[in-house]
PDB file of N, CA and C in Angstrom:
ATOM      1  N   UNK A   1     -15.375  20.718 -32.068  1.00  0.00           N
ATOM      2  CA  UNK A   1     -15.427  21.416 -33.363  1.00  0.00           C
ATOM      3  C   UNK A   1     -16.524  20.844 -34.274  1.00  0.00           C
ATOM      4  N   UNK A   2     -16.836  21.770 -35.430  1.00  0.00           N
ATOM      5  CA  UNK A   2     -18.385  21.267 -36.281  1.00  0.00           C
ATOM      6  C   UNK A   2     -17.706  20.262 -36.324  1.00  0.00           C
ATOM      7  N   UNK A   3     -16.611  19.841 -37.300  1.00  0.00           N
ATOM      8  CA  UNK A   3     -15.886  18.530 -37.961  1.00  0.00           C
ATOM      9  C   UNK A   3     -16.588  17.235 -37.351  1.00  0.00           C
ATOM     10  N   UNK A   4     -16.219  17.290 -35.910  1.00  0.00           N
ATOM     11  CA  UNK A   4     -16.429  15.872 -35.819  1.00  0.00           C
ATOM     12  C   UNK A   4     -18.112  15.677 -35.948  1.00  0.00           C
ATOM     13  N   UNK A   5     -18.758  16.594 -35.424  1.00  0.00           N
ATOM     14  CA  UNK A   5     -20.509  16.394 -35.677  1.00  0.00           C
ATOM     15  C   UNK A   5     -20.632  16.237 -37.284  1.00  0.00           C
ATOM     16  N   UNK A   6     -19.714  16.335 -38.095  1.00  0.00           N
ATOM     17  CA  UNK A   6     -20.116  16.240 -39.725  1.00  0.00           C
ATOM     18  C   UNK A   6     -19.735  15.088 -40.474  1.00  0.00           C
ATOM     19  N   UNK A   7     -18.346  14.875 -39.410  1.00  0.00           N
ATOM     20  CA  UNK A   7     -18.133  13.093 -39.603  1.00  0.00           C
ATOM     21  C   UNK A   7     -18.884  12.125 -39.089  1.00  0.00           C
ATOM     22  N   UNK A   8     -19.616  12.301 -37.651  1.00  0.00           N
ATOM     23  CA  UNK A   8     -20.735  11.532 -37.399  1.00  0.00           C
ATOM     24  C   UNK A   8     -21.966  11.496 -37.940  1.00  0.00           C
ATOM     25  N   UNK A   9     -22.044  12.404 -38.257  1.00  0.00           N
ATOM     26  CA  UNK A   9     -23.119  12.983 -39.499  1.00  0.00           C
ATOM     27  C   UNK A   9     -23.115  11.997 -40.561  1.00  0.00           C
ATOM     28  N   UNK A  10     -21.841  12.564 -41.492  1.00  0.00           N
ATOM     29  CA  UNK A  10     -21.606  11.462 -42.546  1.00  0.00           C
ATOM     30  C   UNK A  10     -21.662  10.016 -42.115  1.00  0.00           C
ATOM     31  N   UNK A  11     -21.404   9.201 -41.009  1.00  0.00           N
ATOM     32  CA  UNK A  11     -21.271   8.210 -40.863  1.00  0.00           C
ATOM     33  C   UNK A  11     -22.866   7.858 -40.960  1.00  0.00           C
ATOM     34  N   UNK A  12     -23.540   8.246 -39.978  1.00  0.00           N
ATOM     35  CA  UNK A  12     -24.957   7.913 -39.734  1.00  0.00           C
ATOM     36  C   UNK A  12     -25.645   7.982 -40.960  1.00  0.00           C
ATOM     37  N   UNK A  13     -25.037   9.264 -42.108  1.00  0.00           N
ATOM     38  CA  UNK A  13     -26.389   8.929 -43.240  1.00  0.00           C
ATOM     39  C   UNK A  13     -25.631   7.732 -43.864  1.00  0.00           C
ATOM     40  N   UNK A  14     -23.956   7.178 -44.074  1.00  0.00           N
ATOM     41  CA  UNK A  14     -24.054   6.097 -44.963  1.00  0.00           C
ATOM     42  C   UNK A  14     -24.678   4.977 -44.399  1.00  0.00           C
ATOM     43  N   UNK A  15     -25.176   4.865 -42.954  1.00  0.00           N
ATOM     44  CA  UNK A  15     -25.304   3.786 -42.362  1.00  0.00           C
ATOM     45  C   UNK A  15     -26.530   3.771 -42.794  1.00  0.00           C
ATOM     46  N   UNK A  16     -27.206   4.616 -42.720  1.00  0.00           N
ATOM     47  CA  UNK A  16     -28.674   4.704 -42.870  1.00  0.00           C
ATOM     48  C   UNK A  16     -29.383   4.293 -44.067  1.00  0.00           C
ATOM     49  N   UNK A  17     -28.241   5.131 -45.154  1.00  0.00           N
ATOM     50  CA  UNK A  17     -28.557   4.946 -46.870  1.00  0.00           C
ATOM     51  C   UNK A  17     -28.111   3.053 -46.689  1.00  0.00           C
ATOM     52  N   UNK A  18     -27.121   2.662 -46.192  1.00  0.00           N
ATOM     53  CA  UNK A  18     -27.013   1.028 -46.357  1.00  0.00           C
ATOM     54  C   UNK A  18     -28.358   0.324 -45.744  1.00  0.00           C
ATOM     55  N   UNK A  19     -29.046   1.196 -44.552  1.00  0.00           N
ATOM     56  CA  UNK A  19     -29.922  -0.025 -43.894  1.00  0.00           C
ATOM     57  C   UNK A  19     -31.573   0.399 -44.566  1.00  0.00           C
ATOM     58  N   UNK A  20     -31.445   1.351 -45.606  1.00  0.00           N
ATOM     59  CA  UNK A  20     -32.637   1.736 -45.818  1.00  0.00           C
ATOM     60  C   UNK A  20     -33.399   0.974 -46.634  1.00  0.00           C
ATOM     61  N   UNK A  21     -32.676   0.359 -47.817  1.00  0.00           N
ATOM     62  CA  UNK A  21     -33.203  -0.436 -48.685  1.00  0.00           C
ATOM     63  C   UNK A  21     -33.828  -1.453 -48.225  1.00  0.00           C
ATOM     64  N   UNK A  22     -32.713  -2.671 -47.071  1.00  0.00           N
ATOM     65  CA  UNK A  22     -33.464  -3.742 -46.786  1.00  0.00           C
ATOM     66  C   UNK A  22     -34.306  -3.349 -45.661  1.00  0.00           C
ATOM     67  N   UNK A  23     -34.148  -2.051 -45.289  1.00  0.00           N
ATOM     68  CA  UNK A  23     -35.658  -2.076 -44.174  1.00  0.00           C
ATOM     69  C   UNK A  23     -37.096  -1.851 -44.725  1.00  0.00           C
ATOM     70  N   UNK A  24     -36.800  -1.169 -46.159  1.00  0.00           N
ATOM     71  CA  UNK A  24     -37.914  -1.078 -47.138  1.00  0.00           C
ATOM     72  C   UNK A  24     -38.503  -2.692 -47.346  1.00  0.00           C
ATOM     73  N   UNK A  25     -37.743  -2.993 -47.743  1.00  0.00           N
ATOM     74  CA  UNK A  25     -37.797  -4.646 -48.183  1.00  0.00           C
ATOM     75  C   UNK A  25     -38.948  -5.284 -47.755  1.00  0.00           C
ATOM     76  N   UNK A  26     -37.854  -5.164 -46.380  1.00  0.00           N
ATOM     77  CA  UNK A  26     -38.526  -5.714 -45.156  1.00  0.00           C
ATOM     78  C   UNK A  26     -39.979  -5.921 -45.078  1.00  0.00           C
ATOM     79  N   UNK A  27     -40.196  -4.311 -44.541  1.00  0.00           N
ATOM     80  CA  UNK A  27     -41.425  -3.899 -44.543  1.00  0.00           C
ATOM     81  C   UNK A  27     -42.774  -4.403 -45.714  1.00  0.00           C
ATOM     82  N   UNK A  28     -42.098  -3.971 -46.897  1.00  0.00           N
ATOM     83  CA  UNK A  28     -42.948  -4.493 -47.823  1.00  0.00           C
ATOM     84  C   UNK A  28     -43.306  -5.813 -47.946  1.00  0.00           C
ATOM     85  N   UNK A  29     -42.414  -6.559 -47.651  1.00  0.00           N
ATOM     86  CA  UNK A  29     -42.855  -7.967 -47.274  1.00  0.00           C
ATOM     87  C   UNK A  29     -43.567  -8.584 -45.919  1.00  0.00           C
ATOM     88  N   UNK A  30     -43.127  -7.719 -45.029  1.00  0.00           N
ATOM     89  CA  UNK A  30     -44.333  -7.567 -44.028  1.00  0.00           C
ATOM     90  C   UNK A  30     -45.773  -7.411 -44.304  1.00  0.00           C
ATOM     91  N   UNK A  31     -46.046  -6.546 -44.640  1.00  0.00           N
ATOM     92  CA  UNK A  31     -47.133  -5.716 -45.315  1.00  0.00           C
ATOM     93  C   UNK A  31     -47.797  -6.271 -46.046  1.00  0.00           C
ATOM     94  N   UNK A  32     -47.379  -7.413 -47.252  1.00  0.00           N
ATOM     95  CA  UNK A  32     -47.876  -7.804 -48.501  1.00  0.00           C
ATOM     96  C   UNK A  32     -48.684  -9.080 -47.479  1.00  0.00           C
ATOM     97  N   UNK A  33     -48.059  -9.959 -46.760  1.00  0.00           N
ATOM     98  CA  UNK A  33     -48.586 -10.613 -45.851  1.00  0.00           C
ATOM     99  C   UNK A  33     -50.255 -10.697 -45.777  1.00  0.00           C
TER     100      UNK A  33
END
């Protein structure tokens, strides 16, 4: 059923919205290097 593709859905963007910031971070501190 859609449901569960919308709960994995939802899961993946909060995971994503949590890992996005420090991968920004990251990067930028890579970068500035």
């Amino acid at each position: 059923p859609n449901w569960i593709g919308y709960e994995a859905y939802k899961l993946f963007k909060k995971i994503y919205d949590d890992l996005s910031p420090s991968a920004n971070k990251y990067f930028e501190s890579v970068y500035e290097e």
